[in-house]
N, C-alpha and C. Protein backbone atom coordinates (compact mmCIF):
# COMPACT_ATOMS: atom_id res chain seq x y z
N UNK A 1 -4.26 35.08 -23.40
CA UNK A 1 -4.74 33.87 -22.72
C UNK A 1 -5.63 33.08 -23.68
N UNK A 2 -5.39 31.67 -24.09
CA UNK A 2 -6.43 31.03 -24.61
C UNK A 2 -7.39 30.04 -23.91
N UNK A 3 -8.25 29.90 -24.13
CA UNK A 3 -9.28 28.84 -23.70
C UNK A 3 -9.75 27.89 -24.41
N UNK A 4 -10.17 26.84 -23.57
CA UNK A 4 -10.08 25.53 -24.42
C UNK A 4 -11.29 25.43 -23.69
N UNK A 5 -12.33 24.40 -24.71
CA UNK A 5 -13.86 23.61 -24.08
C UNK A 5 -13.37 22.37 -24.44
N UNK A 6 -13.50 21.17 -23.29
CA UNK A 6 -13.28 19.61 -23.65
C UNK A 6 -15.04 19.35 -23.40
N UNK A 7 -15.49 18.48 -24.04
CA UNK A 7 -16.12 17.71 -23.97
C UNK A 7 -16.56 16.51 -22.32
N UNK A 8 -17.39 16.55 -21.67
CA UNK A 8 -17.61 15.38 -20.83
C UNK A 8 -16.17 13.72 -21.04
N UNK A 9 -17.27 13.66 -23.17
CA UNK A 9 -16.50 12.49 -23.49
C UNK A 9 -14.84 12.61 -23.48
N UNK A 10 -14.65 13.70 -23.83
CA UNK A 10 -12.90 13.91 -24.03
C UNK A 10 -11.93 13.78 -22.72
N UNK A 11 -12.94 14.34 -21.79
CA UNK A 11 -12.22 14.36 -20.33
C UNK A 11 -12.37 12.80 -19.90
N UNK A 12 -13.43 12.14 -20.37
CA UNK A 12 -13.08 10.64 -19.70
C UNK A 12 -12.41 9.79 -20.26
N UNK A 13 -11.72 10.38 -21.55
CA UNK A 13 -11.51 9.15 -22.58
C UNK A 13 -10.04 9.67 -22.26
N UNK A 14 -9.61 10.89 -21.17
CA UNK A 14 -8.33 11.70 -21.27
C UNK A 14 -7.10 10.62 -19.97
N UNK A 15 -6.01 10.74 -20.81
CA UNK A 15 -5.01 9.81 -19.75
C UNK A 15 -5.71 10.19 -18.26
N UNK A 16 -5.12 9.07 -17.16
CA UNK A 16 -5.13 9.47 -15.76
C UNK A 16 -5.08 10.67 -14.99
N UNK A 17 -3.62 10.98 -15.60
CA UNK A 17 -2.58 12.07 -15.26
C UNK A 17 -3.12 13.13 -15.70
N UNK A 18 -3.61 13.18 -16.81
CA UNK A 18 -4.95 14.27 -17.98
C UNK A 18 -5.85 14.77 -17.12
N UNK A 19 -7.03 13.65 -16.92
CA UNK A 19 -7.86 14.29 -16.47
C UNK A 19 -7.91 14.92 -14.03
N UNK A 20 -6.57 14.20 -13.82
CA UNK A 20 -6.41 14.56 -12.72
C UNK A 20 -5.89 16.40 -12.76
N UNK A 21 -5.34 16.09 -13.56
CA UNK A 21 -4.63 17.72 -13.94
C UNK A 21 -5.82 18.71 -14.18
N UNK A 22 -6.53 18.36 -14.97
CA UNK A 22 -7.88 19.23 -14.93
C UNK A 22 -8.77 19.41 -13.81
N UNK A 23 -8.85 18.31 -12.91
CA UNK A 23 -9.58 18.14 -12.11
C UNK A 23 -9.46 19.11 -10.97
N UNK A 24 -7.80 19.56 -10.78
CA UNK A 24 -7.09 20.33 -9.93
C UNK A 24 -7.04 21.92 -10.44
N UNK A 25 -7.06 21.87 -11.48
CA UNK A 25 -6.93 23.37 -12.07
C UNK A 25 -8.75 23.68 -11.98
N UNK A 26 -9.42 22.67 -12.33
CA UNK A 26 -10.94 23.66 -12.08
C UNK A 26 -11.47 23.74 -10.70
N UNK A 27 -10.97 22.69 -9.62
CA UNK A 27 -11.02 23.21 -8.24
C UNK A 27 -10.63 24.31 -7.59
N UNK A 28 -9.42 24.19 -8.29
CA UNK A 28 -8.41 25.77 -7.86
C UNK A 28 -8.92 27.04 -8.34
N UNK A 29 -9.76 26.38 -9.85
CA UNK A 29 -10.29 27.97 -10.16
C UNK A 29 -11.85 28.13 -9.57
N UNK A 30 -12.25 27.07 -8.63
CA UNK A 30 -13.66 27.53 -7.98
C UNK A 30 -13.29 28.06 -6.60
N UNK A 31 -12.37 28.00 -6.26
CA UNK A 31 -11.58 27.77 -4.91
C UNK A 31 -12.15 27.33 -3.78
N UNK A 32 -11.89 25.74 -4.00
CA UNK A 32 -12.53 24.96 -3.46
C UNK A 32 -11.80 23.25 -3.52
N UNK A 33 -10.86 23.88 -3.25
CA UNK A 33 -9.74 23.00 -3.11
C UNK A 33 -9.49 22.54 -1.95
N UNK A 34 -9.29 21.43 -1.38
CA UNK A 34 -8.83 20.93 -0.20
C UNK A 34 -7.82 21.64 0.54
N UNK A 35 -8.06 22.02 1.59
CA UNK A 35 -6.65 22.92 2.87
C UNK A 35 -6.38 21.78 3.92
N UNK A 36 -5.26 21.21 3.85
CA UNK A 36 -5.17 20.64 4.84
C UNK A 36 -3.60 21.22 6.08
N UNK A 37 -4.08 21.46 6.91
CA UNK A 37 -3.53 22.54 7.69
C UNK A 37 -3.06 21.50 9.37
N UNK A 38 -1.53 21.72 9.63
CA UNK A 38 -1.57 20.59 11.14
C UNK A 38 -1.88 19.81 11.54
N UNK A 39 -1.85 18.63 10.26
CA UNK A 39 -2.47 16.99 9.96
C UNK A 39 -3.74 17.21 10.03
N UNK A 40 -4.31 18.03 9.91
CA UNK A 40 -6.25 17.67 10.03
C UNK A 40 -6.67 17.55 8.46
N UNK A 41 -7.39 17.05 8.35
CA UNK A 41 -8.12 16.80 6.87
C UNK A 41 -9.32 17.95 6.78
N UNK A 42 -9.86 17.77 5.52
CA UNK A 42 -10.63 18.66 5.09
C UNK A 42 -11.63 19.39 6.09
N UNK A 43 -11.78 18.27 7.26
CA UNK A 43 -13.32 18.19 7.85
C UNK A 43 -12.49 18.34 8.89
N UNK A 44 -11.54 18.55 9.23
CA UNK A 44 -10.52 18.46 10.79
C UNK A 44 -10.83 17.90 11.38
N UNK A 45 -10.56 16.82 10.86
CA UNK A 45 -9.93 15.06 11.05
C UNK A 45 -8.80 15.29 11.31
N UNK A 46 -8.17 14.41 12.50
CA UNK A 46 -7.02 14.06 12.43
C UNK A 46 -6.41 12.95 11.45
N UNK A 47 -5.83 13.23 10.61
CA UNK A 47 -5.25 11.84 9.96
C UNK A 47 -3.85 11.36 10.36
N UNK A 48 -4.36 10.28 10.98
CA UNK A 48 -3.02 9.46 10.96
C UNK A 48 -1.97 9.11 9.82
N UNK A 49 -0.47 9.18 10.58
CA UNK A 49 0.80 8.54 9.55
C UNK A 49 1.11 7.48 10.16
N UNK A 50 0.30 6.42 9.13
CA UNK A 50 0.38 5.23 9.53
C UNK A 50 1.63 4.45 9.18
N UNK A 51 2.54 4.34 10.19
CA UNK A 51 3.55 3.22 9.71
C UNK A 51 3.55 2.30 9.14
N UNK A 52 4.50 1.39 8.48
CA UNK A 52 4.56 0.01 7.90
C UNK A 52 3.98 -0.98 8.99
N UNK A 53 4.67 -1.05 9.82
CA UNK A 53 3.74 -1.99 10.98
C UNK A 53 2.28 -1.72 11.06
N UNK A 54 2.27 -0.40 11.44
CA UNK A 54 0.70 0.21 11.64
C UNK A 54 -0.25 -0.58 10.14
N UNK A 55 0.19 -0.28 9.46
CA UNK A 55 -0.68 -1.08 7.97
C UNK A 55 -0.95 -2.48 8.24
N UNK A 56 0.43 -2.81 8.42
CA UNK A 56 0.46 -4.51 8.32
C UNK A 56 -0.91 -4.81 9.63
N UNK A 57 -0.55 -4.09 10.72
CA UNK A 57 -1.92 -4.40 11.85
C UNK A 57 -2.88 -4.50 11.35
N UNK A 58 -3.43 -3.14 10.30
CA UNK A 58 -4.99 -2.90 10.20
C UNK A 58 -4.95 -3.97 9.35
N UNK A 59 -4.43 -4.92 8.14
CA UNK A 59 -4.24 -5.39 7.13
C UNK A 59 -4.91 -6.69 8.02
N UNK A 60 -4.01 -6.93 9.04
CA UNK A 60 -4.23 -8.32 9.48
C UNK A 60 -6.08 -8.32 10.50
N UNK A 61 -6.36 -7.29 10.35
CA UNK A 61 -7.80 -6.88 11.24
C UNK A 61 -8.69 -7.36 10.34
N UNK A 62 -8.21 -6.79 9.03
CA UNK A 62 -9.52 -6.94 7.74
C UNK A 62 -9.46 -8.00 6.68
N UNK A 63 -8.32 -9.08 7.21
CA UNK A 63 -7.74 -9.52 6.06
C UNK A 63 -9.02 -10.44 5.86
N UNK A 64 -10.05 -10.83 6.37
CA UNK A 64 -10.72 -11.85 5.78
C UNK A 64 -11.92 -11.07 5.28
N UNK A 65 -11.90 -9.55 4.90
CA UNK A 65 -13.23 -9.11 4.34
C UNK A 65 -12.39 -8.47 3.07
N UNK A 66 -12.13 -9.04 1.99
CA UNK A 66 -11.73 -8.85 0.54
C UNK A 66 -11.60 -7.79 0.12
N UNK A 67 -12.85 -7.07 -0.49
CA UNK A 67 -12.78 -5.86 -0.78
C UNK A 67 -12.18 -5.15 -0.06
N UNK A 68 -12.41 -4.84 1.47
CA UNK A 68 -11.79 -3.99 1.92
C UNK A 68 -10.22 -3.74 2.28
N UNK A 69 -9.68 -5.96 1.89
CA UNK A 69 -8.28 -5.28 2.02
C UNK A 69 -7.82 -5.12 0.10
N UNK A 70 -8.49 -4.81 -0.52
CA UNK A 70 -8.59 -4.21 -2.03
C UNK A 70 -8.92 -2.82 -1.87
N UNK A 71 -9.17 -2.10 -1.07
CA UNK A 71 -9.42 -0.65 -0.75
C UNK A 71 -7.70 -0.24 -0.63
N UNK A 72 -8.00 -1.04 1.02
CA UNK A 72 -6.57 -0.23 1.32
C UNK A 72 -5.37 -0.55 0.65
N UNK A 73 -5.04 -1.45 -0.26
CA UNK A 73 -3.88 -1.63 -0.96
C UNK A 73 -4.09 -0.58 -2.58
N UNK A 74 -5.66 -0.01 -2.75
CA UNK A 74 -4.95 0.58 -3.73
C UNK A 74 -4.81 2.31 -3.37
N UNK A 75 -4.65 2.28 -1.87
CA UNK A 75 -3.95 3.72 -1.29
C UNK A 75 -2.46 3.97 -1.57
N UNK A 76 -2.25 2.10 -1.82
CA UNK A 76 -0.46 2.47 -2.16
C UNK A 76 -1.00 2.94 -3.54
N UNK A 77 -1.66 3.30 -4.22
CA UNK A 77 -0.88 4.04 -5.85
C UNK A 77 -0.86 5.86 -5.05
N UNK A 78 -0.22 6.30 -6.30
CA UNK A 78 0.45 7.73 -6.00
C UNK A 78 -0.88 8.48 -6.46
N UNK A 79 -1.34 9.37 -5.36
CA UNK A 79 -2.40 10.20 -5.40
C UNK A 79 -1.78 11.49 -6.08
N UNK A 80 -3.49 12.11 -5.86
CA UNK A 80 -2.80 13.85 -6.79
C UNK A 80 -2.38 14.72 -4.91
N UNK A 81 -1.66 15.13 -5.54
CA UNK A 81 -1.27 16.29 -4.10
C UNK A 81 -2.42 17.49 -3.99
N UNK A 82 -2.84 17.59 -3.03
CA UNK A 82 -4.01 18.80 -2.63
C UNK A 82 -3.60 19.29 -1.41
N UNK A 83 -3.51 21.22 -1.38
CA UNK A 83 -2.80 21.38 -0.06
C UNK A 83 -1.37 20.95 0.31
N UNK A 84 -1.22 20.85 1.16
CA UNK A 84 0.35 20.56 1.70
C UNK A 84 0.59 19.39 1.00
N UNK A 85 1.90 19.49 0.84
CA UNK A 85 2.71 18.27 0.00
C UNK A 85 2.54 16.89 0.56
N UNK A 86 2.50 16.88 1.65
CA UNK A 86 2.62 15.65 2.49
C UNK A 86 0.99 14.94 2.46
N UNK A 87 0.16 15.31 1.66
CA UNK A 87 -1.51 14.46 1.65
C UNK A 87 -1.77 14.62 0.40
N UNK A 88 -1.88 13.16 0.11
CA UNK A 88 -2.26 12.68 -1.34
C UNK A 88 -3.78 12.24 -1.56
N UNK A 89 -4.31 12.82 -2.40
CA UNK A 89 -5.96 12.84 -2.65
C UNK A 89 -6.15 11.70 -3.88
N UNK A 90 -7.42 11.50 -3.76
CA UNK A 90 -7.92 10.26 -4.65
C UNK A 90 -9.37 10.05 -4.54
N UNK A 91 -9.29 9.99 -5.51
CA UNK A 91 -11.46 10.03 -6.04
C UNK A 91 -11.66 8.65 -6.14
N UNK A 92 -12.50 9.12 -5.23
CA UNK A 92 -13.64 7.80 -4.85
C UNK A 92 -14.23 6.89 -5.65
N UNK A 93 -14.53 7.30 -6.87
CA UNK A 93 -15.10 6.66 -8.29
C UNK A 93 -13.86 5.92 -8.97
N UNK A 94 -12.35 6.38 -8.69
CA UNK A 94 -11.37 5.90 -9.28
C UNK A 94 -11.31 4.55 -7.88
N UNK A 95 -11.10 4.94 -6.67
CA UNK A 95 -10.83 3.56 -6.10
C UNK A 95 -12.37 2.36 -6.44
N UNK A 96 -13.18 3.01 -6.34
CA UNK A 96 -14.45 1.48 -6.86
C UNK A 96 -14.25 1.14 -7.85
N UNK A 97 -13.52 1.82 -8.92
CA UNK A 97 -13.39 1.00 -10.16
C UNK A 97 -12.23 -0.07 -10.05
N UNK A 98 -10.86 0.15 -9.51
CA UNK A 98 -9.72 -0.25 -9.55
C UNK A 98 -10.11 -1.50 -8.43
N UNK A 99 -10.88 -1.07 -7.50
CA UNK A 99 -10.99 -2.31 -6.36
C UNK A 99 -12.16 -3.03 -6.95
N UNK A 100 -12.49 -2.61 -7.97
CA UNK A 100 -14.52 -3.57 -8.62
C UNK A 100 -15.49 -3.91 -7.55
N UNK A 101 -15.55 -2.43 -7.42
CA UNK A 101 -16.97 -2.43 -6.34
C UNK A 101 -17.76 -1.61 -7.12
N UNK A 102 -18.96 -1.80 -7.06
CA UNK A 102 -20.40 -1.43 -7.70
C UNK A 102 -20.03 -0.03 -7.76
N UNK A 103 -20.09 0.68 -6.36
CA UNK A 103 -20.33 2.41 -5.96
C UNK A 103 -19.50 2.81 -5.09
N UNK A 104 -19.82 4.10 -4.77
CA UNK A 104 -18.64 4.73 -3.50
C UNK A 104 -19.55 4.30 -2.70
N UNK A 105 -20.67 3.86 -2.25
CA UNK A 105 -20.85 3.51 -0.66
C UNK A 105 -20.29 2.60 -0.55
N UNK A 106 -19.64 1.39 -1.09
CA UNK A 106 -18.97 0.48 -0.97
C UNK A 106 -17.86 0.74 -0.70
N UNK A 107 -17.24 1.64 -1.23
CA UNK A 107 -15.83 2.04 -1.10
C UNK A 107 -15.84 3.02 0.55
N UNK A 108 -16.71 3.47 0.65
CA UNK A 108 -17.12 4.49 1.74
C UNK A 108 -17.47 3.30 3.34
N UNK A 109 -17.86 2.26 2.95
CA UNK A 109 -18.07 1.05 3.93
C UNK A 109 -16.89 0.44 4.26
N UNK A 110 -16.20 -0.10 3.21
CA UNK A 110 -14.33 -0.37 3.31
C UNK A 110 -13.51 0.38 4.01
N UNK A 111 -13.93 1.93 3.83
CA UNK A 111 -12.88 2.70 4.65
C UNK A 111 -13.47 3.12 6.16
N UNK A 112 -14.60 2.78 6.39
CA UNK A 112 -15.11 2.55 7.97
C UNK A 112 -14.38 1.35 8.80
N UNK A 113 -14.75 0.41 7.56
CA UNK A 113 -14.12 -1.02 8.76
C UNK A 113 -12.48 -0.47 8.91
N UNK A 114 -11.49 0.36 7.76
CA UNK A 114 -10.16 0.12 8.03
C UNK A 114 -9.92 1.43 9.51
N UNK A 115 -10.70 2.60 8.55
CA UNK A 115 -10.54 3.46 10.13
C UNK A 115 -10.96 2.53 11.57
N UNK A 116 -11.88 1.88 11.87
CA UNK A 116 -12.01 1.37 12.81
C UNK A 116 -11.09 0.31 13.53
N UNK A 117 -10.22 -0.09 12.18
CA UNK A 117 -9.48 -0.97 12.84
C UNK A 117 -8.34 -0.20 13.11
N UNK A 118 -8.09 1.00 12.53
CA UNK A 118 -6.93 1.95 12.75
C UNK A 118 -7.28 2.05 14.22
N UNK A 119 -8.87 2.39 14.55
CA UNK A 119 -8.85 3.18 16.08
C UNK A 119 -8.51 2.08 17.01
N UNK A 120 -9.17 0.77 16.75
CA UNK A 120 -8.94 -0.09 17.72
C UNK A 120 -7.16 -0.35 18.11
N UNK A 121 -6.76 -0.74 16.84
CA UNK A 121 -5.15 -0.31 16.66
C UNK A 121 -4.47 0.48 17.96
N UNK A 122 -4.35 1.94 17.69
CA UNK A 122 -3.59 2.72 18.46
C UNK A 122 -4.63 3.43 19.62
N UNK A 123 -6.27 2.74 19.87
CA UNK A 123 -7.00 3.49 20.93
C UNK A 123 -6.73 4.72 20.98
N UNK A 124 -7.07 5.42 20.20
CA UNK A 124 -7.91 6.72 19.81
C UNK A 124 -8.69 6.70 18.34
N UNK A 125 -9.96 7.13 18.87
CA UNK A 125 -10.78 7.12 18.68
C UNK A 125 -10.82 8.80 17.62
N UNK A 126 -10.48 9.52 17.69
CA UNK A 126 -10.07 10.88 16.88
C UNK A 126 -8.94 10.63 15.62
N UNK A 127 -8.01 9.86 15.48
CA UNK A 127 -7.31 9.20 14.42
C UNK A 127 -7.98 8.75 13.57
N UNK A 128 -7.63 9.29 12.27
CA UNK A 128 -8.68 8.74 10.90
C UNK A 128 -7.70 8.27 9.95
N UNK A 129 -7.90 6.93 9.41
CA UNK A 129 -6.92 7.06 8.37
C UNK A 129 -7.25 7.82 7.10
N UNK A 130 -8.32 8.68 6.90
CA UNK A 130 -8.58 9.39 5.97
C UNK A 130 -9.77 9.88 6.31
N UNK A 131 -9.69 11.21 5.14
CA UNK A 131 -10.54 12.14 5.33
C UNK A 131 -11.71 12.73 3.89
N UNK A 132 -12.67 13.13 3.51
CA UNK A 132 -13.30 13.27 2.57
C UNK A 132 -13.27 14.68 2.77
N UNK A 133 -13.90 14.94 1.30
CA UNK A 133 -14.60 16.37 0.84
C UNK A 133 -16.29 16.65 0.50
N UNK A 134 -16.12 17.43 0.14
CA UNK A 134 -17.95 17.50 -0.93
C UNK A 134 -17.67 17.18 -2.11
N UNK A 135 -16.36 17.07 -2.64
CA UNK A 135 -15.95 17.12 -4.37
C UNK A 135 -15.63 15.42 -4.54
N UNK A 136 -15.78 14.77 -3.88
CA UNK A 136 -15.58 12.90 -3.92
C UNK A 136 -13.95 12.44 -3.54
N UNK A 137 -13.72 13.25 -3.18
CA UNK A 137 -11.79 13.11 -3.15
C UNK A 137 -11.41 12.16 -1.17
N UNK A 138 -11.25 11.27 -1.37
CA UNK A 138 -10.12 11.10 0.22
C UNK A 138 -8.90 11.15 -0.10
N UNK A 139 -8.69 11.80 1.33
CA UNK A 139 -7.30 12.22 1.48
C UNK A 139 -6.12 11.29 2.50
N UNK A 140 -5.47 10.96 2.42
CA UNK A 140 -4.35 10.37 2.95
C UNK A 140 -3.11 10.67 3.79
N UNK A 141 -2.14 10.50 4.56
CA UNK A 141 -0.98 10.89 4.57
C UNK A 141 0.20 10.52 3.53
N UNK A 142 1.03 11.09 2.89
CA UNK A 142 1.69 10.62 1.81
C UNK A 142 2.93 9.74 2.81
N UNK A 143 2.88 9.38 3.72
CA UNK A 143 3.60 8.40 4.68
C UNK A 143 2.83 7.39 4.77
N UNK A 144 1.31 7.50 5.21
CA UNK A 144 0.41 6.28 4.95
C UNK A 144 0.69 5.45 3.74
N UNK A 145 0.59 6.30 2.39
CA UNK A 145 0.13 5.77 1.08
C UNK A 145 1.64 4.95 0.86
N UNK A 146 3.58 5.90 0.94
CA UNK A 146 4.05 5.10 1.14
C UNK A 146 4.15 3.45 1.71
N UNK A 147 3.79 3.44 2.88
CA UNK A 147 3.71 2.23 3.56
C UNK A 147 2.92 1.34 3.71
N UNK A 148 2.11 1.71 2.68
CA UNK A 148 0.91 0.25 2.15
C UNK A 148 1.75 0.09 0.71
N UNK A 149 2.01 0.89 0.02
CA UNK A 149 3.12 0.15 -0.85
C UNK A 149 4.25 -0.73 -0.63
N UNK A 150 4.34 -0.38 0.48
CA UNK A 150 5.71 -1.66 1.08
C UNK A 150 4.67 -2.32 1.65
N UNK A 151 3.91 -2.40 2.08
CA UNK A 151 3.72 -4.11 2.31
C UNK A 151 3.08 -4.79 1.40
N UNK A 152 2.50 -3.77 0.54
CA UNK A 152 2.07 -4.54 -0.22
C UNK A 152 3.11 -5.31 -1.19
N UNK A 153 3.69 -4.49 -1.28
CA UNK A 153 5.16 -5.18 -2.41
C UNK A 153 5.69 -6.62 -1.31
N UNK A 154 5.75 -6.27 -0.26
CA UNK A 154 6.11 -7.42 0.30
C UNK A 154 5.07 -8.80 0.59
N UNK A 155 3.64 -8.17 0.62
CA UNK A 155 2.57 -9.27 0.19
C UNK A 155 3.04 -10.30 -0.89
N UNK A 156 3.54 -9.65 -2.07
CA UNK A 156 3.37 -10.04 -3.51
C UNK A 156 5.06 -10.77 -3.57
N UNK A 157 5.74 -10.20 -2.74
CA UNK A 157 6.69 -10.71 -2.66
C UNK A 157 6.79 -12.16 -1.80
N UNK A 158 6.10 -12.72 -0.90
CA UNK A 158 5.81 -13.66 -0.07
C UNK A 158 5.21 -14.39 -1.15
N UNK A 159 4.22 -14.10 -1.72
CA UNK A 159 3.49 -14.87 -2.68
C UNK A 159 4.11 -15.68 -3.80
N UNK A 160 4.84 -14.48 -4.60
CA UNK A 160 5.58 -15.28 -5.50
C UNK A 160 6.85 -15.92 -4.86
N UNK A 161 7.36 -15.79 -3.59
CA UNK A 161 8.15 -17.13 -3.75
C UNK A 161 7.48 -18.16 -2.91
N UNK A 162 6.46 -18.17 -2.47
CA UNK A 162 5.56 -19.34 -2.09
C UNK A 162 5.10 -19.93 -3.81
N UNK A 163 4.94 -19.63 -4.39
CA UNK A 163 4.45 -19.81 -5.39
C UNK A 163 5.87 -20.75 -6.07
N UNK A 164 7.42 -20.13 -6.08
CA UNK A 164 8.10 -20.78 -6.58
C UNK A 164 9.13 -22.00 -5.75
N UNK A 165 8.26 -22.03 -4.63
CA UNK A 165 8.40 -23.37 -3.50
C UNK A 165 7.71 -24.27 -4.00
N UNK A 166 6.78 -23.93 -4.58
CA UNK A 166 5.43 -25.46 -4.76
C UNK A 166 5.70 -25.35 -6.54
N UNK A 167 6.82 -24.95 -7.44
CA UNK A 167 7.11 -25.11 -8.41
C UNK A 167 8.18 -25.88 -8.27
N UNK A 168 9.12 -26.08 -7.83
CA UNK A 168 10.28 -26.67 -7.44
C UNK A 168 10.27 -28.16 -7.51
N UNK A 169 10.98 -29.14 -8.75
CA UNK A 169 10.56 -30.28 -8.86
C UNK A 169 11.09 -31.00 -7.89
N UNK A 170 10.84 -32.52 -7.59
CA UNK A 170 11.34 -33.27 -6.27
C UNK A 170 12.80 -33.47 -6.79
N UNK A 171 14.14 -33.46 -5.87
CA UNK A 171 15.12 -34.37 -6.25
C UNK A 171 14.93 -36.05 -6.22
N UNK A 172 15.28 -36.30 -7.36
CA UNK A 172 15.32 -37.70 -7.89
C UNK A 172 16.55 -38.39 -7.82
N UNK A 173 16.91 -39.59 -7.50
CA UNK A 173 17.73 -40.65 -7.46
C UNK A 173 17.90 -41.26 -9.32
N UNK A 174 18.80 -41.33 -9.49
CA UNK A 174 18.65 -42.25 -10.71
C UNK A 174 17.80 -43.31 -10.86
N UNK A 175 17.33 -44.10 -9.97
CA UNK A 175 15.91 -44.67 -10.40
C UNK A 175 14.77 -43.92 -10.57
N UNK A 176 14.64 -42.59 -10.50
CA UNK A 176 13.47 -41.83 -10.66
C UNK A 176 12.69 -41.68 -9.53
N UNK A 177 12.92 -41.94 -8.75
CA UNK A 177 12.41 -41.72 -7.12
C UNK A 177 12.52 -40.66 -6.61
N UNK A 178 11.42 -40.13 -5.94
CA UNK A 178 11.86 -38.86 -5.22
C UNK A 178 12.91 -39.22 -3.75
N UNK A 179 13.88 -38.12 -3.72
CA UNK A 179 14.61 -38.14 -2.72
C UNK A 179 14.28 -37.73 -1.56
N UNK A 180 15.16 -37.61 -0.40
CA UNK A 180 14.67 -36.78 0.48
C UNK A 180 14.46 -34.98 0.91
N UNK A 181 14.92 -34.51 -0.59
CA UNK A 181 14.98 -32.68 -0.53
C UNK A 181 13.65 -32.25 -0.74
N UNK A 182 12.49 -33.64 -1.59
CA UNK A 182 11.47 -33.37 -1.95
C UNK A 182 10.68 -32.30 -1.01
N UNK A 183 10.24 -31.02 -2.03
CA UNK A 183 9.42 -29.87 -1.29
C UNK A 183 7.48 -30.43 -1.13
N UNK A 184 7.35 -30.50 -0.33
CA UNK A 184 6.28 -30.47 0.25
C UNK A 184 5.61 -29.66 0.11
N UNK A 185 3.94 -29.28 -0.43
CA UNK A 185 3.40 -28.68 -0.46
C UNK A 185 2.15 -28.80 0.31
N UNK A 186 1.38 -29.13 1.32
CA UNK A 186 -0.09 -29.81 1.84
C UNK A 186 -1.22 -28.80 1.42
N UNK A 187 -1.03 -27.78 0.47
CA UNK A 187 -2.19 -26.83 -0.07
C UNK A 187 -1.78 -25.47 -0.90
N UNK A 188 -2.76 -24.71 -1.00
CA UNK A 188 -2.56 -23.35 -1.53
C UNK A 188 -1.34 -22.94 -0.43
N UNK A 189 -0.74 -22.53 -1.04
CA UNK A 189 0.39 -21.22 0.06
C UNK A 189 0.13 -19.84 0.02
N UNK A 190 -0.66 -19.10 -1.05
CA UNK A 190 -1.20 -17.98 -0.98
C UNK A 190 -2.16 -17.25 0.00
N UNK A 191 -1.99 -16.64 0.55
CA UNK A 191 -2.91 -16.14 1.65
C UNK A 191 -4.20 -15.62 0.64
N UNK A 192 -5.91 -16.23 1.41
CA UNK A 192 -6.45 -16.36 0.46
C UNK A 192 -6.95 -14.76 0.83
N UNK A 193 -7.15 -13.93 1.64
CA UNK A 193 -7.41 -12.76 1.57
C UNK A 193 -7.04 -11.61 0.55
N UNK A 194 -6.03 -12.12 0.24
CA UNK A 194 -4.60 -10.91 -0.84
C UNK A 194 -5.03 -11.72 -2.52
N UNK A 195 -5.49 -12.81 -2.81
CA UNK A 195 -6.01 -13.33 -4.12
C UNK A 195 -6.84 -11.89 -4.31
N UNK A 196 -6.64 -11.92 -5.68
CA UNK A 196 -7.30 -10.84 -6.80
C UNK A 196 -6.90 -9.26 -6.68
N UNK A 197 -5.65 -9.17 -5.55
CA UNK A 197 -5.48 -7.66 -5.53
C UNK A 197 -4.54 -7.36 -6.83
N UNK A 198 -5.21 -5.96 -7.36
CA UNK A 198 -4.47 -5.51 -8.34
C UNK A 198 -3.44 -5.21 -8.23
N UNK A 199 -2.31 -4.55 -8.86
CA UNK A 199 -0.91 -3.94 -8.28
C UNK A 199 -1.60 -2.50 -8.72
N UNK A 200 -0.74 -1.52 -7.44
CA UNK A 200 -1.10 -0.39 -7.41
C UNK A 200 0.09 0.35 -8.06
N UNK A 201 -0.88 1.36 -9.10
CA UNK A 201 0.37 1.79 -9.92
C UNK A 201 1.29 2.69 -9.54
């Protein structure tokens, strides 16, 4: 058996995929790894599998508080698996950076307003769209995290062809006149809530 010492600096300067891989092998060797057992989360939470609709709801609950719909769109990237295959984990320090929020209470405030709008959603009040640890990790349904990737792809997809509606030059007459196909634009077409979301990788 060999052993290896990394450095603090080496582990932060280490790919994504790098230092998630470590992150999982030294949990596993404290054993103290997330169990998630008959949809309950760490803390036996129920976590909800939030459908595509179900997203698009909470989406449209929070859409005018920014950050937080910058939380939940970067649940669509692909988490590390902890426990059963089906719940994808993700550190808290990685979503405030990717969403550019100061700290995890920020990130920890974002995911209050979305659970809440989850509960108001389907009225129950025991449905979480996620769940925490002591080690900084929330957890997800890997059906949730799917289906904020589709809408979000379909966000971005609305966008850019709103975007290539108000690019579209007027038809012109040989005198240079606009015709009558001319596209109309009366403002932004971008929904201003979804401006500045990253794509989730």
């Amino acid at each position: 058996m060999i052993g290896i010492t990394l450095s603090s600096e080496q582990i932060r300067n280490a790919p994504v995929d790098v230092r998630r891989w470590i992150e999982r092998e030294v949990m596993t060797s404290m054993n103290q790894h997330a169990t998630v057992e008959n949809g309950s989360g760490p803390h036996g939470e129920h976590l909800a599998a939030c459908s595509e609709q179900d997203v698009a709801a909470i989406l449209s609950q929070i859409q005018s508080v920014l950050p937080a719909v910058n939380v939940l769109f970067e649940f669509g990237r692909q988490g590390a698996v902890f426990g059963q295959p089906n719940i994808e984990a993700f550190r808290l320090l990685d979503v405030a950076s990717h969403a550019r929020l100061q700290n995890v209470s920020q990130v920890i405030a974002c995911l209050d307003m979305i659970n809440q709008a989850l509960g108001r959603m389907c009225d129950d009040t025991d449905a979480k769209f996620c769940a925490f640890d002591r080690e900084g990790h929330c957890f997800i349904t890997q059906e949730t995290q799917q289906n904020i990737l589709r809408v979000w792809q379909k966000v971005i997809a609305s966008q850019q062809l709103d975007l290539e509606q108000t690019e579209l030059p007027p038809a012109s007459d040989s005198s240079g006149a606009a015709g009558n196909n001319q596209v109309v634009q009366d403002g932004p077409s971008r929904p201003p809530a979804t401006e500045g979301i990253e794509a989730p990788a």
